[in-house]
PDB file of N, CA and C in Angstrom:
ATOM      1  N   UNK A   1      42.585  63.693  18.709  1.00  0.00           N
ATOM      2  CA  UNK A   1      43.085  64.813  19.488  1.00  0.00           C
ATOM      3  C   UNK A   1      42.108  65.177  20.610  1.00  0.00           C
ATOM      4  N   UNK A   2      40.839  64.957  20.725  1.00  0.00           N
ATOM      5  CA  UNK A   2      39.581  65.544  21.032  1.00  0.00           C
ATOM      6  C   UNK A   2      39.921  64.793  22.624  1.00  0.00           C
ATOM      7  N   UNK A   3      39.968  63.094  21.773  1.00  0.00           N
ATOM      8  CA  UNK A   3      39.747  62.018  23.089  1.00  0.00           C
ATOM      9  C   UNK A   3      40.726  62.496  24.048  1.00  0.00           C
ATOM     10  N   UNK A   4      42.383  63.027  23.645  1.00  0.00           N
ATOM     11  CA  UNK A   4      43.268  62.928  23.824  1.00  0.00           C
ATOM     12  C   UNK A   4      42.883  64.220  25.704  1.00  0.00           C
ATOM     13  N   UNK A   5      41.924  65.272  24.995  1.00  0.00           N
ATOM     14  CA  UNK A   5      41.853  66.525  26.166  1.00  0.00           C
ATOM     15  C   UNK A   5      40.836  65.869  26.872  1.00  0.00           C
ATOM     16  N   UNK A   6      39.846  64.562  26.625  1.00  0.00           N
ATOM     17  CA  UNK A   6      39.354  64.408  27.904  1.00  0.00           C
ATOM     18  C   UNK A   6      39.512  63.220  28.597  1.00  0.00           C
ATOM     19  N   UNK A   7      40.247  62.145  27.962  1.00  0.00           N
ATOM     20  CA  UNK A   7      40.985  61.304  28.685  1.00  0.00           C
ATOM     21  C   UNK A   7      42.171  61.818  29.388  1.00  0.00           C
ATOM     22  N   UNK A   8      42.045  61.855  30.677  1.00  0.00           N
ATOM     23  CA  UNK A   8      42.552  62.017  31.283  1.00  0.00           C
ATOM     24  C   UNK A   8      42.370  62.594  32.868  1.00  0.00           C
ATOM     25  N   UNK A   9      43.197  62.856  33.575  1.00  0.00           N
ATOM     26  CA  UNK A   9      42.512  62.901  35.155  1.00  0.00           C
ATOM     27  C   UNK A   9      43.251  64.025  35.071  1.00  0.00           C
ATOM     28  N   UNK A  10      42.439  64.995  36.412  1.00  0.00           N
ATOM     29  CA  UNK A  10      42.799  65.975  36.694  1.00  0.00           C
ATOM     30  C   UNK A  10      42.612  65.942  38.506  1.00  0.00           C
ATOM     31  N   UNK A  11      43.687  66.601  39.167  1.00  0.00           N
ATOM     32  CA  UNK A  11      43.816  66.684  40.722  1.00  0.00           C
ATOM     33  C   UNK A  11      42.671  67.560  41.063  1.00  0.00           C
ATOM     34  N   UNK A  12      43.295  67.773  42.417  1.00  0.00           N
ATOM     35  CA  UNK A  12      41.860  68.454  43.446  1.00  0.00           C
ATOM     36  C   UNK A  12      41.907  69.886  43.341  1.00  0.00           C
ATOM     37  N   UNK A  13      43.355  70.377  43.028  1.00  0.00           N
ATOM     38  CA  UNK A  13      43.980  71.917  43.344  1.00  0.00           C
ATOM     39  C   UNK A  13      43.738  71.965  41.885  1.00  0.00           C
ATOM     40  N   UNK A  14      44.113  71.056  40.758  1.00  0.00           N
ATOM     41  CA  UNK A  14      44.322  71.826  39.643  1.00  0.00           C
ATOM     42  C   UNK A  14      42.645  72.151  39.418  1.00  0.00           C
ATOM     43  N   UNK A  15      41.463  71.257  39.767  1.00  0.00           N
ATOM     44  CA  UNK A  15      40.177  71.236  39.159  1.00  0.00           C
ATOM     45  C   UNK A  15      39.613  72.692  40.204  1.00  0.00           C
ATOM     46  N   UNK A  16      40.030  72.802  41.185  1.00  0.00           N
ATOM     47  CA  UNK A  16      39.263  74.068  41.304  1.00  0.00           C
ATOM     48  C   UNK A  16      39.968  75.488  41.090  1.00  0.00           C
ATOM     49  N   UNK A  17      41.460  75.051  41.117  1.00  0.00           N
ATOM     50  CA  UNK A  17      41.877  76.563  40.458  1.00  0.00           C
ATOM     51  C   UNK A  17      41.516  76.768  39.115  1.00  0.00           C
ATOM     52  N   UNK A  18      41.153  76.180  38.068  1.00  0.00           N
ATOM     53  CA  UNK A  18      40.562  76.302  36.726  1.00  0.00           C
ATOM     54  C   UNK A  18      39.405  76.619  36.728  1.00  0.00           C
ATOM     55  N   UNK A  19      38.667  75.811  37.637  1.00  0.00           N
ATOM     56  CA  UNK A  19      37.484  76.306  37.904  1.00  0.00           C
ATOM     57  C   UNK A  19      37.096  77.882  38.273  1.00  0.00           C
ATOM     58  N   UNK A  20      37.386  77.641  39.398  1.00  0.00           N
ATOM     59  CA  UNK A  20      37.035  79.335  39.932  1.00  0.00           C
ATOM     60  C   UNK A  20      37.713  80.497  39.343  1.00  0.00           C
ATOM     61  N   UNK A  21      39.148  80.153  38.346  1.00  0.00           N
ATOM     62  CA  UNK A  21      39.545  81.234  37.739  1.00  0.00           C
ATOM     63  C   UNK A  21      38.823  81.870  36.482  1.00  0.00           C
ATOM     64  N   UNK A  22      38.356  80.551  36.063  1.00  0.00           N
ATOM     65  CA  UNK A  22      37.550  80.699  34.655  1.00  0.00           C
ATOM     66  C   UNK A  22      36.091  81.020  34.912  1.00  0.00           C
ATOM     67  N   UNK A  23      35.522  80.672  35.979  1.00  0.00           N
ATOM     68  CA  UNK A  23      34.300  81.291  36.568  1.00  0.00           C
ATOM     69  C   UNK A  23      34.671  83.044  36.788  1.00  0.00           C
ATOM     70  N   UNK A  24      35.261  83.256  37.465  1.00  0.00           N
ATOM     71  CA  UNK A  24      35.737  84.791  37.763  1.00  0.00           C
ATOM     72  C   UNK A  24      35.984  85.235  36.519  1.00  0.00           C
ATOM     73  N   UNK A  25      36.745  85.133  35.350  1.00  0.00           N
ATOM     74  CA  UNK A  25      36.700  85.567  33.890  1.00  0.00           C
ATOM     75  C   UNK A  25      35.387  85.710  33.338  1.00  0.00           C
ATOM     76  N   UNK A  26      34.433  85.025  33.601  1.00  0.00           N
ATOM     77  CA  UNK A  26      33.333  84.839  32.927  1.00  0.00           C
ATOM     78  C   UNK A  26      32.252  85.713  33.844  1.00  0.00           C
ATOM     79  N   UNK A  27      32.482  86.288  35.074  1.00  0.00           N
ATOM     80  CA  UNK A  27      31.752  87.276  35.984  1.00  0.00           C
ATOM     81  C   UNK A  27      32.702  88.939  35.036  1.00  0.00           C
ATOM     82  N   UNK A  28      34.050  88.361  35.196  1.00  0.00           N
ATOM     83  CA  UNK A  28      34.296  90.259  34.479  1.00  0.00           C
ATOM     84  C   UNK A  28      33.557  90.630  33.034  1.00  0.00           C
ATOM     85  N   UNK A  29      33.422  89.316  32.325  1.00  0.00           N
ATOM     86  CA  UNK A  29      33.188  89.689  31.001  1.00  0.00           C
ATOM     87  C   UNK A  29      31.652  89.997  30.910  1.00  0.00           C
ATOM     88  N   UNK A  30      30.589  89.587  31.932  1.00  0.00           N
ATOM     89  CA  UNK A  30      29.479  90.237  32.179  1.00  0.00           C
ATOM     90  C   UNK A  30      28.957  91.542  32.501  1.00  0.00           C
ATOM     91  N   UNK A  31      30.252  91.931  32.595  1.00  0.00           N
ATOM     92  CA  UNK A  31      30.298  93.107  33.129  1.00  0.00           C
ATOM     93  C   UNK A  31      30.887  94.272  32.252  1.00  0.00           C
ATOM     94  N   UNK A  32      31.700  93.713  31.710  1.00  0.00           N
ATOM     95  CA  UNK A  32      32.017  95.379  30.718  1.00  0.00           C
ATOM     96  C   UNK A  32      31.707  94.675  29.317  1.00  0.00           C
ATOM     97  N   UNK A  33      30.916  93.824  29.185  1.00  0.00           N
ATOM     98  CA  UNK A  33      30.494  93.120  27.396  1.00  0.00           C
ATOM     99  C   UNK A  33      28.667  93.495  27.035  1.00  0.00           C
ATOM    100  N   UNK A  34      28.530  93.016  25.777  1.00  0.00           N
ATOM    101  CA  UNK A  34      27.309  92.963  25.208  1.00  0.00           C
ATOM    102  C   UNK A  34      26.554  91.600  25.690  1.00  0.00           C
ATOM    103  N   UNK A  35      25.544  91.804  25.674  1.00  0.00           N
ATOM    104  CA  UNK A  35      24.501  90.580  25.941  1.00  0.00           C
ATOM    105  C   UNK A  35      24.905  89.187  25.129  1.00  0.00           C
ATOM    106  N   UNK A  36      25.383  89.034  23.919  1.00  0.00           N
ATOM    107  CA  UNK A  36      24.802  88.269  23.205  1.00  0.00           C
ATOM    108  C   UNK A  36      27.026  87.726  23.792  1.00  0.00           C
ATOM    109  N   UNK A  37      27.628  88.575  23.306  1.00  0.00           N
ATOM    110  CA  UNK A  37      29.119  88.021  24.310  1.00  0.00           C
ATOM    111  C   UNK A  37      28.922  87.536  25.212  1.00  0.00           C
ATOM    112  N   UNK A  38      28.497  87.940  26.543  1.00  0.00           N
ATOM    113  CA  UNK A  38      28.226  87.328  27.680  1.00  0.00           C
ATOM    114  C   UNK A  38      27.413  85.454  27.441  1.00  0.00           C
ATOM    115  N   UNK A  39      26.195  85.316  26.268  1.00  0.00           N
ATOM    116  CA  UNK A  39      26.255  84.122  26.374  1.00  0.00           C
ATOM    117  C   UNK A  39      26.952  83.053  25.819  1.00  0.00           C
ATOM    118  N   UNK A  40      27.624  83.532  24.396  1.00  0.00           N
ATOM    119  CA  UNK A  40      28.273  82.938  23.825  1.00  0.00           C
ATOM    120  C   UNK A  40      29.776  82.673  24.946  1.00  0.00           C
ATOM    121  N   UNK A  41      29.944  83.341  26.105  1.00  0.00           N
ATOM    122  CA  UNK A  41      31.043  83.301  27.239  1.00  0.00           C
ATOM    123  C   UNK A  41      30.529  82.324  27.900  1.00  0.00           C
ATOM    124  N   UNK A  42      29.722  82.177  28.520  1.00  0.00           N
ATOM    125  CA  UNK A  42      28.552  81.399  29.296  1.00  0.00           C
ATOM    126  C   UNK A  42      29.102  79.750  28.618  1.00  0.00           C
ATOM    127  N   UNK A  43      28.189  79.805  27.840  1.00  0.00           N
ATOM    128  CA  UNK A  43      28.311  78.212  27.596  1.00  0.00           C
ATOM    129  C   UNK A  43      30.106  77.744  26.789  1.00  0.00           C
ATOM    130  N   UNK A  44      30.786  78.556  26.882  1.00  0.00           N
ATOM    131  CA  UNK A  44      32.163  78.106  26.358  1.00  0.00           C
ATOM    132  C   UNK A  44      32.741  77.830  27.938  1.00  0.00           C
ATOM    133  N   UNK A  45      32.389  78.494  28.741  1.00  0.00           N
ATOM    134  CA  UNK A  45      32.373  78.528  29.912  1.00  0.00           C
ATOM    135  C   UNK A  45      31.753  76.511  30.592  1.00  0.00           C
ATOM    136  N   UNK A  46      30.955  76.904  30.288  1.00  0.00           N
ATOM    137  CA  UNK A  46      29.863  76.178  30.959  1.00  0.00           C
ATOM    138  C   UNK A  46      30.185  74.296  30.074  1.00  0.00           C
ATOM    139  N   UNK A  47      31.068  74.495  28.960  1.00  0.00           N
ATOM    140  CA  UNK A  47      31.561  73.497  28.335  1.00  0.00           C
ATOM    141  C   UNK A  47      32.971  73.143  29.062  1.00  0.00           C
ATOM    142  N   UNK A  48      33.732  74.098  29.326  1.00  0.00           N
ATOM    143  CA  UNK A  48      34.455  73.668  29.765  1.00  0.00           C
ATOM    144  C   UNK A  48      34.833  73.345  31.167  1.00  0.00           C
ATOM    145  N   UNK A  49      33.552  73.765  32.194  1.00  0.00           N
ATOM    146  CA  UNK A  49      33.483  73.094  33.306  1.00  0.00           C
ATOM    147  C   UNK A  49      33.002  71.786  33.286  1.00  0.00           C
ATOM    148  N   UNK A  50      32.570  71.299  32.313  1.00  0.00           N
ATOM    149  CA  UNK A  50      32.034  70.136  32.375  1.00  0.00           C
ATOM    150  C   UNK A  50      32.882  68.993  31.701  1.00  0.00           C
ATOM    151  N   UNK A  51      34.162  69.450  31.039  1.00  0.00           N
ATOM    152  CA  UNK A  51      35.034  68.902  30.407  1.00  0.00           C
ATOM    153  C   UNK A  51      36.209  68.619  31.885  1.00  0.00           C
ATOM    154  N   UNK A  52      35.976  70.042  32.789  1.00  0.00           N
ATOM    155  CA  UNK A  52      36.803  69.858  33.844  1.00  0.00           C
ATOM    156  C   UNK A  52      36.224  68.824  35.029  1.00  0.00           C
ATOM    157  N   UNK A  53      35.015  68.726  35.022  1.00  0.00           N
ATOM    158  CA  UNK A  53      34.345  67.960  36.097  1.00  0.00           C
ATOM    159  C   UNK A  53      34.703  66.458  35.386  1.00  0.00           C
ATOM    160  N   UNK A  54      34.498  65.757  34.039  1.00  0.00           N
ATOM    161  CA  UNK A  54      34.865  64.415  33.401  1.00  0.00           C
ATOM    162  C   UNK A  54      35.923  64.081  33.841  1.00  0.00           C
ATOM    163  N   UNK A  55      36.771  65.051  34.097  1.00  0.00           N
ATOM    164  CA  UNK A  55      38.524  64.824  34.276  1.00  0.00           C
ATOM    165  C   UNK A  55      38.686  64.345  35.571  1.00  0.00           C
ATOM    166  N   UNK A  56      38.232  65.091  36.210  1.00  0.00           N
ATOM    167  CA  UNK A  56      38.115  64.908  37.598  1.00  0.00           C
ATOM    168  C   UNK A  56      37.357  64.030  38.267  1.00  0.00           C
ATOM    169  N   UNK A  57      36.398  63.279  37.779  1.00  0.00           N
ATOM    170  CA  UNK A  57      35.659  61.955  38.067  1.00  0.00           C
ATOM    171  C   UNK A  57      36.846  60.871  37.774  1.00  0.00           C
ATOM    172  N   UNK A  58      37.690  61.289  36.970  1.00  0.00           N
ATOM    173  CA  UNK A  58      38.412  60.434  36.028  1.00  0.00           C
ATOM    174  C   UNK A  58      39.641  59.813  36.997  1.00  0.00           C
ATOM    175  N   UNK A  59      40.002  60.851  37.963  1.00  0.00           N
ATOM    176  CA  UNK A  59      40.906  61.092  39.239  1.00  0.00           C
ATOM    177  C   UNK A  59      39.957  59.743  40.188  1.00  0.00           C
ATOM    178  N   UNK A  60      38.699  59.328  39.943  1.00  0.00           N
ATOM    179  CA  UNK A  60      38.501  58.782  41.269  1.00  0.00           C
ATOM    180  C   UNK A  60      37.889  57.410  40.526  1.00  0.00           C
ATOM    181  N   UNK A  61      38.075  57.105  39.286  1.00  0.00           N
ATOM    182  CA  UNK A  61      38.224  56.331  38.554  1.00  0.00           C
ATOM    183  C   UNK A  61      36.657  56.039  37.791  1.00  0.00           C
ATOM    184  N   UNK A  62      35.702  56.802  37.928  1.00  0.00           N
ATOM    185  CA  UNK A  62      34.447  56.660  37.441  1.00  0.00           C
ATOM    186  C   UNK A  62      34.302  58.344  36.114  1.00  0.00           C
ATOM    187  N   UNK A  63      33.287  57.589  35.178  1.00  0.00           N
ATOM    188  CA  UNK A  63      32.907  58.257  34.244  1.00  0.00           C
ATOM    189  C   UNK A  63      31.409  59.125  34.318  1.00  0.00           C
ATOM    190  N   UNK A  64      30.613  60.169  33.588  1.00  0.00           N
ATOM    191  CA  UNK A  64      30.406  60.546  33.253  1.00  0.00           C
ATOM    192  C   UNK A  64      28.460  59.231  32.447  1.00  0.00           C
ATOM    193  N   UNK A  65      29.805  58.862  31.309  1.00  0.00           N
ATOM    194  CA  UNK A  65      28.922  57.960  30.533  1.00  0.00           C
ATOM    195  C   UNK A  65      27.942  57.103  31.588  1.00  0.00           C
ATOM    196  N   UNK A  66      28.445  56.154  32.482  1.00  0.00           N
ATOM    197  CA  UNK A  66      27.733  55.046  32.897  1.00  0.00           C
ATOM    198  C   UNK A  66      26.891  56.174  33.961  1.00  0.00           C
ATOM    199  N   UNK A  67      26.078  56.100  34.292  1.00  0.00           N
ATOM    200  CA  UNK A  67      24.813  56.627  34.767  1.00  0.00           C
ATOM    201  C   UNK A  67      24.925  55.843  35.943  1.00  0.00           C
ATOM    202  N   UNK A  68      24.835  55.034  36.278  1.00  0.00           N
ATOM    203  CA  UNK A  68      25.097  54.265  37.248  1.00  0.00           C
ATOM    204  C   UNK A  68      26.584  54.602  38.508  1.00  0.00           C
ATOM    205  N   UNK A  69      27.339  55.065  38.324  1.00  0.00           N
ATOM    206  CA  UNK A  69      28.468  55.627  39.116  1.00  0.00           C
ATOM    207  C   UNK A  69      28.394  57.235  38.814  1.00  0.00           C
ATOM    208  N   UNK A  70      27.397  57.899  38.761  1.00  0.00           N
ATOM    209  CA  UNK A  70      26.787  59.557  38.929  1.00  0.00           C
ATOM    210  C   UNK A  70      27.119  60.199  40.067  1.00  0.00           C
ATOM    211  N   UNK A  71      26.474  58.713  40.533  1.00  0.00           N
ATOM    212  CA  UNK A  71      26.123  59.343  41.913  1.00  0.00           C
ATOM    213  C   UNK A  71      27.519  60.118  42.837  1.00  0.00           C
ATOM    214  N   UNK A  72      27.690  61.408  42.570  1.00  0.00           N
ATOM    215  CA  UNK A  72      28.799  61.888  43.487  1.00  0.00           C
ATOM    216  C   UNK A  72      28.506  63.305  44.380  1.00  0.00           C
ATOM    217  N   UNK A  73      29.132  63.508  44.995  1.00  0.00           N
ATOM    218  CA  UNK A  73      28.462  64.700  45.799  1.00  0.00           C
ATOM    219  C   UNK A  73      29.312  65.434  45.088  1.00  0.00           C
ATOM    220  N   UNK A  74      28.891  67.001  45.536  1.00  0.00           N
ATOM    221  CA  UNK A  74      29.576  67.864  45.378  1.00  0.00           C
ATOM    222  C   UNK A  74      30.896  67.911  45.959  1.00  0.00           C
ATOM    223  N   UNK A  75      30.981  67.823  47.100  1.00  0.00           N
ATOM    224  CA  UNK A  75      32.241  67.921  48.154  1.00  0.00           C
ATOM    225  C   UNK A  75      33.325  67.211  47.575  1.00  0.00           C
ATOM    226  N   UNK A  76      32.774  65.874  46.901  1.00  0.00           N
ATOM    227  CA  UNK A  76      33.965  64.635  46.133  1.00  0.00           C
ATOM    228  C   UNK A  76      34.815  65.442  45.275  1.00  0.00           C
ATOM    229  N   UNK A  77      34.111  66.357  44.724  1.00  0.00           N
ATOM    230  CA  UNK A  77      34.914  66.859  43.169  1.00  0.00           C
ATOM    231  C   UNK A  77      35.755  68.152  44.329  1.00  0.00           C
ATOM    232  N   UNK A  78      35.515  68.540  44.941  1.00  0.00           N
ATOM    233  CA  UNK A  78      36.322  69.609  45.040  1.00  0.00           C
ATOM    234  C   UNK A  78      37.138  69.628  46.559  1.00  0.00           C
ATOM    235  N   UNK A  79      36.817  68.535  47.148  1.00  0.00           N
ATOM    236  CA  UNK A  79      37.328  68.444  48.329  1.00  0.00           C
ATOM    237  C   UNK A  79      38.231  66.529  48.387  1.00  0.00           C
ATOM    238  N   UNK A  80      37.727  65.888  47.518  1.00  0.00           N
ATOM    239  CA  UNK A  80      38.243  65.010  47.856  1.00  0.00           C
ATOM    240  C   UNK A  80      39.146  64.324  47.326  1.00  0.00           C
ATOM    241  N   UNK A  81      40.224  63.089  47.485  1.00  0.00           N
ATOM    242  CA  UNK A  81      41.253  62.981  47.098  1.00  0.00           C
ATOM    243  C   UNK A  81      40.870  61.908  46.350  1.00  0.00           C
ATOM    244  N   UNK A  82      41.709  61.971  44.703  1.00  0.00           N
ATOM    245  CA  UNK A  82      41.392  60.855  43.781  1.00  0.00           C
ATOM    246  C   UNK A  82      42.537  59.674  44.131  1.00  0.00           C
ATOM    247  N   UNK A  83      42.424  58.628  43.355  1.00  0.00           N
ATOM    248  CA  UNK A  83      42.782  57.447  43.349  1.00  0.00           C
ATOM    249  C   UNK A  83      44.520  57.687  43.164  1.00  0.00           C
ATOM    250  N   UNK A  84      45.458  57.654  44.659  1.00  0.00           N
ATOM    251  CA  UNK A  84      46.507  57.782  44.280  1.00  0.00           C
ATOM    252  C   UNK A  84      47.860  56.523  43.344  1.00  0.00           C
ATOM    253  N   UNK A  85      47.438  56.027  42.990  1.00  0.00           N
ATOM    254  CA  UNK A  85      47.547  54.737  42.070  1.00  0.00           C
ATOM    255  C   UNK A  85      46.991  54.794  40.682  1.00  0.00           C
ATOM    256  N   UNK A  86      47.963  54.707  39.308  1.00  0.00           N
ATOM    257  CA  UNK A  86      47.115  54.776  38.167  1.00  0.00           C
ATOM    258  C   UNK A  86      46.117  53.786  37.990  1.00  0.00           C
ATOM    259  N   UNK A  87      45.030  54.695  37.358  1.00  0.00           N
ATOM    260  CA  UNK A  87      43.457  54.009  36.983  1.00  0.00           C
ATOM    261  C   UNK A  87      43.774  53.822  35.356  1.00  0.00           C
ATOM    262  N   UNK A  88      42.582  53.270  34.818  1.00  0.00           N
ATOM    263  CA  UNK A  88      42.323  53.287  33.586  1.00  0.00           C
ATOM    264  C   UNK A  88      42.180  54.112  32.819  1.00  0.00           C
ATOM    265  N   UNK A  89      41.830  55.313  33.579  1.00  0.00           N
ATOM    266  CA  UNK A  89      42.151  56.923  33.070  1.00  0.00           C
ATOM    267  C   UNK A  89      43.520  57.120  32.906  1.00  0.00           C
ATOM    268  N   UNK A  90      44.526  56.999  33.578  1.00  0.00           N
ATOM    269  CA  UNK A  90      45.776  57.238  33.268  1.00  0.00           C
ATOM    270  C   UNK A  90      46.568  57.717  34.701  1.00  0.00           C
ATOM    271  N   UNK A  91      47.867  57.970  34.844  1.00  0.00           N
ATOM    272  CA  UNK A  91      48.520  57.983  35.830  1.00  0.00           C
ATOM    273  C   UNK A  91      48.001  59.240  36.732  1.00  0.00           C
ATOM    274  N   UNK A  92      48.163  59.268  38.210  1.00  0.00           N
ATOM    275  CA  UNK A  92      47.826  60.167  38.431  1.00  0.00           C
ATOM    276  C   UNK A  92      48.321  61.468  38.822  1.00  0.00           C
ATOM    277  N   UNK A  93      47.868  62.571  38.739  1.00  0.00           N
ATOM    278  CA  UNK A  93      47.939  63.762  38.383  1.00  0.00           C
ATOM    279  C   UNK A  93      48.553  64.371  39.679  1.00  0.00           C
ATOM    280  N   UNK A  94      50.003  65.017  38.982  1.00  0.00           N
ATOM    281  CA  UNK A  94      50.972  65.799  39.832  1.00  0.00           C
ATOM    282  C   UNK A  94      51.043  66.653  40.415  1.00  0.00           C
ATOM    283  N   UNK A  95      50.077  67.757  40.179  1.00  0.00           N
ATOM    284  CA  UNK A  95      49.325  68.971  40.333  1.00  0.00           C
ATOM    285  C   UNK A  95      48.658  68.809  40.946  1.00  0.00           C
TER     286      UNK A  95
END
């Protein structure tokens, strides 16, 4: 089930509207919560941007794992267009 949520690709619109919405959730809850909420928010947070960034490498057909295809800018993940042709990740993303 696990493999199932991170195999897979995610688009350009869907990876930063998740992004920045769930970033903005995680700025209100700093704000009217307790310390120890706020970090346990943080890194559930901070897990699942990084579950969203895998996805989205996944869009331009490189992983995470191999160290060797890292190398990406910032701009790639949030500005640029993934592989419109299915990859080995899986078909690509409609959204």
């Amino acid at each position: 089930m696990f493999k199932k949520i991170i195999n897979g690709r995610t688009s350009r619109v869907q990876f930063n509207l998740l992004l920045w919405i769930s970033m903005l959730s995680v700025q209100y809850i700093q704000y009217t919560f307790f310390d120890e909420v706020q970090l346990l928010h943080f890194f559930v947070w901070l897990a699942f941007a990084l579950l969203l960034v895998e996805r989205r490498l996944h869009d331009f057909g490189i992983t995470m794992k191999d160290p060797s295809s890292v190398k990406v800018k910032k701009r790639m993940l949030l500005f640029g267009v993934g592989d419109p042709y299915e990859n080995k990740y899986g078909k690509a993303p409609k959204f």
